[in-house]
N, C-alpha and C. Protein backbone atom coordinates (compact mmCIF):
# COMPACT_ATOMS: atom_id res chain seq x y z
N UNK A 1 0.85 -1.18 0.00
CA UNK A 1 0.00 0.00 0.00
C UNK A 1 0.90 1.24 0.00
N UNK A 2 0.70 2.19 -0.83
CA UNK A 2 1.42 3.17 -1.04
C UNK A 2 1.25 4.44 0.32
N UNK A 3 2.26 5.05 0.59
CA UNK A 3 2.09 5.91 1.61
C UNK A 3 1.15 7.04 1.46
N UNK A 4 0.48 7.78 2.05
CA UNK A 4 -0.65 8.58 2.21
C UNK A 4 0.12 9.83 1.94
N UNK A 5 -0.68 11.02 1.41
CA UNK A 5 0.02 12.12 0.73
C UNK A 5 -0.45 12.87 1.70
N UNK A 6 0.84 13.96 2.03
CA UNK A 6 0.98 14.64 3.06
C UNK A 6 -0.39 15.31 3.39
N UNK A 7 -0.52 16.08 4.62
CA UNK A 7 -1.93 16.87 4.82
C UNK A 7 -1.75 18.30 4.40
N UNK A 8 -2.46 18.75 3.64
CA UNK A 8 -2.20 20.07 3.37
C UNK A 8 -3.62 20.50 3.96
N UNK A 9 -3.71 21.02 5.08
CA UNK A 9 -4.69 21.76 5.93
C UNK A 9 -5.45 23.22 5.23
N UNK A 10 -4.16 23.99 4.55
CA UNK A 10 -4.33 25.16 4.06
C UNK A 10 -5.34 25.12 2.73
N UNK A 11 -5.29 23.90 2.11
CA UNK A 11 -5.68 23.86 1.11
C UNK A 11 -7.05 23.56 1.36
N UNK A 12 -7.02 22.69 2.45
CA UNK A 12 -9.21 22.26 2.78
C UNK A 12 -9.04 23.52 2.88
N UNK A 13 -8.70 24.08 3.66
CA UNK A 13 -9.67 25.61 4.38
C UNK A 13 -9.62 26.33 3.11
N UNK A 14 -8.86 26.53 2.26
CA UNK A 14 -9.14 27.35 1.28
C UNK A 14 -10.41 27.21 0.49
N UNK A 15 -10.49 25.94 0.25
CA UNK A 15 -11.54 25.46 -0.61
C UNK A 15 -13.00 25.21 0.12
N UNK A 16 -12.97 25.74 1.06
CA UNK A 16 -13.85 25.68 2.85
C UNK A 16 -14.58 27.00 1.99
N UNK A 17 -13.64 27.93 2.45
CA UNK A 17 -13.71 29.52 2.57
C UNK A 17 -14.16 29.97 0.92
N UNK A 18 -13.41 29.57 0.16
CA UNK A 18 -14.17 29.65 -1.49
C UNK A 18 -15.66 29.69 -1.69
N UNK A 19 -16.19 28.40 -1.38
CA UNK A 19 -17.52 27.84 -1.49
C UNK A 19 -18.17 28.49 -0.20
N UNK A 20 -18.05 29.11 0.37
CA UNK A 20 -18.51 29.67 1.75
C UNK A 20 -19.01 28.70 3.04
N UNK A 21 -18.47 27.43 3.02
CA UNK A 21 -18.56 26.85 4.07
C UNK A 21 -18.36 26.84 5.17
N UNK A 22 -19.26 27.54 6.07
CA UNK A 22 -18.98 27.24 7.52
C UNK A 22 -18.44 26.23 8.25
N UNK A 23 -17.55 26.18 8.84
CA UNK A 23 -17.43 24.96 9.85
C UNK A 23 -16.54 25.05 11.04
N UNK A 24 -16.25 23.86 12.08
CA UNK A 24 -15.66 23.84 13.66
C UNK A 24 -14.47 23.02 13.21
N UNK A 25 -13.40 22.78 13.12
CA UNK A 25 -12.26 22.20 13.35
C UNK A 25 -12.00 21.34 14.37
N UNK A 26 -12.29 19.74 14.79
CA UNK A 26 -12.84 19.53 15.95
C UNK A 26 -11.14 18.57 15.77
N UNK A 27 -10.89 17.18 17.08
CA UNK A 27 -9.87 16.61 17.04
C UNK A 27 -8.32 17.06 17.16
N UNK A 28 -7.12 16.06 16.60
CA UNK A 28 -6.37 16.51 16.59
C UNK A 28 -5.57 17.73 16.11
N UNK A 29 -6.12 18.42 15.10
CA UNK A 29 -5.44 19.76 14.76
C UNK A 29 -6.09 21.09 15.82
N UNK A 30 -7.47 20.67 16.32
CA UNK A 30 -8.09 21.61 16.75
C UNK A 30 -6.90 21.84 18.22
N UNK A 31 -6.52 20.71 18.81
CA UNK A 31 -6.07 20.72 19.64
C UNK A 31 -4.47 21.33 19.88
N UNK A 32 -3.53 20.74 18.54
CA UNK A 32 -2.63 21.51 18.50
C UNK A 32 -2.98 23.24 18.04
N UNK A 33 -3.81 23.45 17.90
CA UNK A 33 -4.33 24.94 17.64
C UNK A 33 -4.48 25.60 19.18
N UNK A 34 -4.37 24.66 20.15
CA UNK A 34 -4.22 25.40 21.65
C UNK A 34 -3.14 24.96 21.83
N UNK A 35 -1.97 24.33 21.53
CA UNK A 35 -0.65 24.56 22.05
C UNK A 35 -0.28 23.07 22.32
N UNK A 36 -1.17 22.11 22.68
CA UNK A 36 -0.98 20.50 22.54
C UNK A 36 -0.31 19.88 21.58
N UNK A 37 0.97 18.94 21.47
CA UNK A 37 1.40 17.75 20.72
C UNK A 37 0.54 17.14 20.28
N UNK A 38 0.50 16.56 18.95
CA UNK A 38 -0.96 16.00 19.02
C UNK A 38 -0.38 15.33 17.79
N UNK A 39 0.17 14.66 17.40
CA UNK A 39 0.48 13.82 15.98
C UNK A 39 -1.14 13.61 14.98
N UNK A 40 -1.01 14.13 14.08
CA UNK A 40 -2.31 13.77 13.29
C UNK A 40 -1.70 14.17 11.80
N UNK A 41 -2.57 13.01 10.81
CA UNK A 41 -2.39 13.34 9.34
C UNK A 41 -3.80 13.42 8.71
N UNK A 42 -4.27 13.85 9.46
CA UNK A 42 -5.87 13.95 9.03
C UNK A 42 -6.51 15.23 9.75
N UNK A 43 -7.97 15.94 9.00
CA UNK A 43 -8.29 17.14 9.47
C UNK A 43 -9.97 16.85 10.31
N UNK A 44 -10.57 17.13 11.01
CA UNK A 44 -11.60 16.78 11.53
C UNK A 44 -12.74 17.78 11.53
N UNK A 45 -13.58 18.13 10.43
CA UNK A 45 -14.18 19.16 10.18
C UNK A 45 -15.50 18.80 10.82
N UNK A 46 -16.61 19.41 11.17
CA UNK A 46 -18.31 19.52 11.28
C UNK A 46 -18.91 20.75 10.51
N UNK A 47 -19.28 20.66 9.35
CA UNK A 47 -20.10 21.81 8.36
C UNK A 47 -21.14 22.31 9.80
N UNK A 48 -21.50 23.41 9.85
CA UNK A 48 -22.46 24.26 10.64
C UNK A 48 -23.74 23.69 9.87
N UNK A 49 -24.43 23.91 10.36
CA UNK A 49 -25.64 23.64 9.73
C UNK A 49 -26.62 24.75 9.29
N UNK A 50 -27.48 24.71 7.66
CA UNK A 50 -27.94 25.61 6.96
C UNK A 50 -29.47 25.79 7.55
N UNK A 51 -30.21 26.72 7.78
CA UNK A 51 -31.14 26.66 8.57
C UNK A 51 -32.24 27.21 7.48
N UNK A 52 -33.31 26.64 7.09
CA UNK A 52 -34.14 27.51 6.33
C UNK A 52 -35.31 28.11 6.86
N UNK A 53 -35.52 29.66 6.67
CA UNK A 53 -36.55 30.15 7.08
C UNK A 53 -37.62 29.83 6.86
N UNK A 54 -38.68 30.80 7.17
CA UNK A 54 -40.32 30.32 7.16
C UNK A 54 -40.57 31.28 5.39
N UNK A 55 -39.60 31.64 5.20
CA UNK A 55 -39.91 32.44 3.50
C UNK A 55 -38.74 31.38 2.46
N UNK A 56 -38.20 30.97 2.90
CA UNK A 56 -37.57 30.06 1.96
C UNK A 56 -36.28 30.18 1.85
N UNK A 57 -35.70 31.14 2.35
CA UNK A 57 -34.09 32.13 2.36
C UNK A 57 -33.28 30.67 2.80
N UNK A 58 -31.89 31.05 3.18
CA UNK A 58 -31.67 30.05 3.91
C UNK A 58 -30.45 30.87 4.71
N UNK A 59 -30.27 30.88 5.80
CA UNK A 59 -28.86 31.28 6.11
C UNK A 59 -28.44 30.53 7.36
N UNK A 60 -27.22 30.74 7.77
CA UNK A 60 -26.34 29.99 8.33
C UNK A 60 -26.68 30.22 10.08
């Protein structure tokens, strides 16, 4: 099995922030984001959730 290609973090969030996706950063990166060791090659996202009004709109 071939080795797994590095994590480029910058690049989800870019493509997050493009499409206007909200979201929480949860797990191991969230954690080294407060100052914790935290070995991880993976990103742990939760999309916010889209709420639709009583007229049909939809916002976040």
């Amino acid at each position: 099995m071939a080795d797994p290609l590095p994590l480029d973090a910058g690049r989800i969030f870019a493509e997050l922030h493009e499409h206007q996706v909200d979201y929480v950063v949860v797990g191991g990166l969230a954690v080294q984001v407060h100052g914790h060791v935290r070995m991880t090659n993976d990103v742990d996202l939760t999309p916010l959730p889209i709420q639709q009004t009583s007229t049909g709109s939809r916002r976040r």
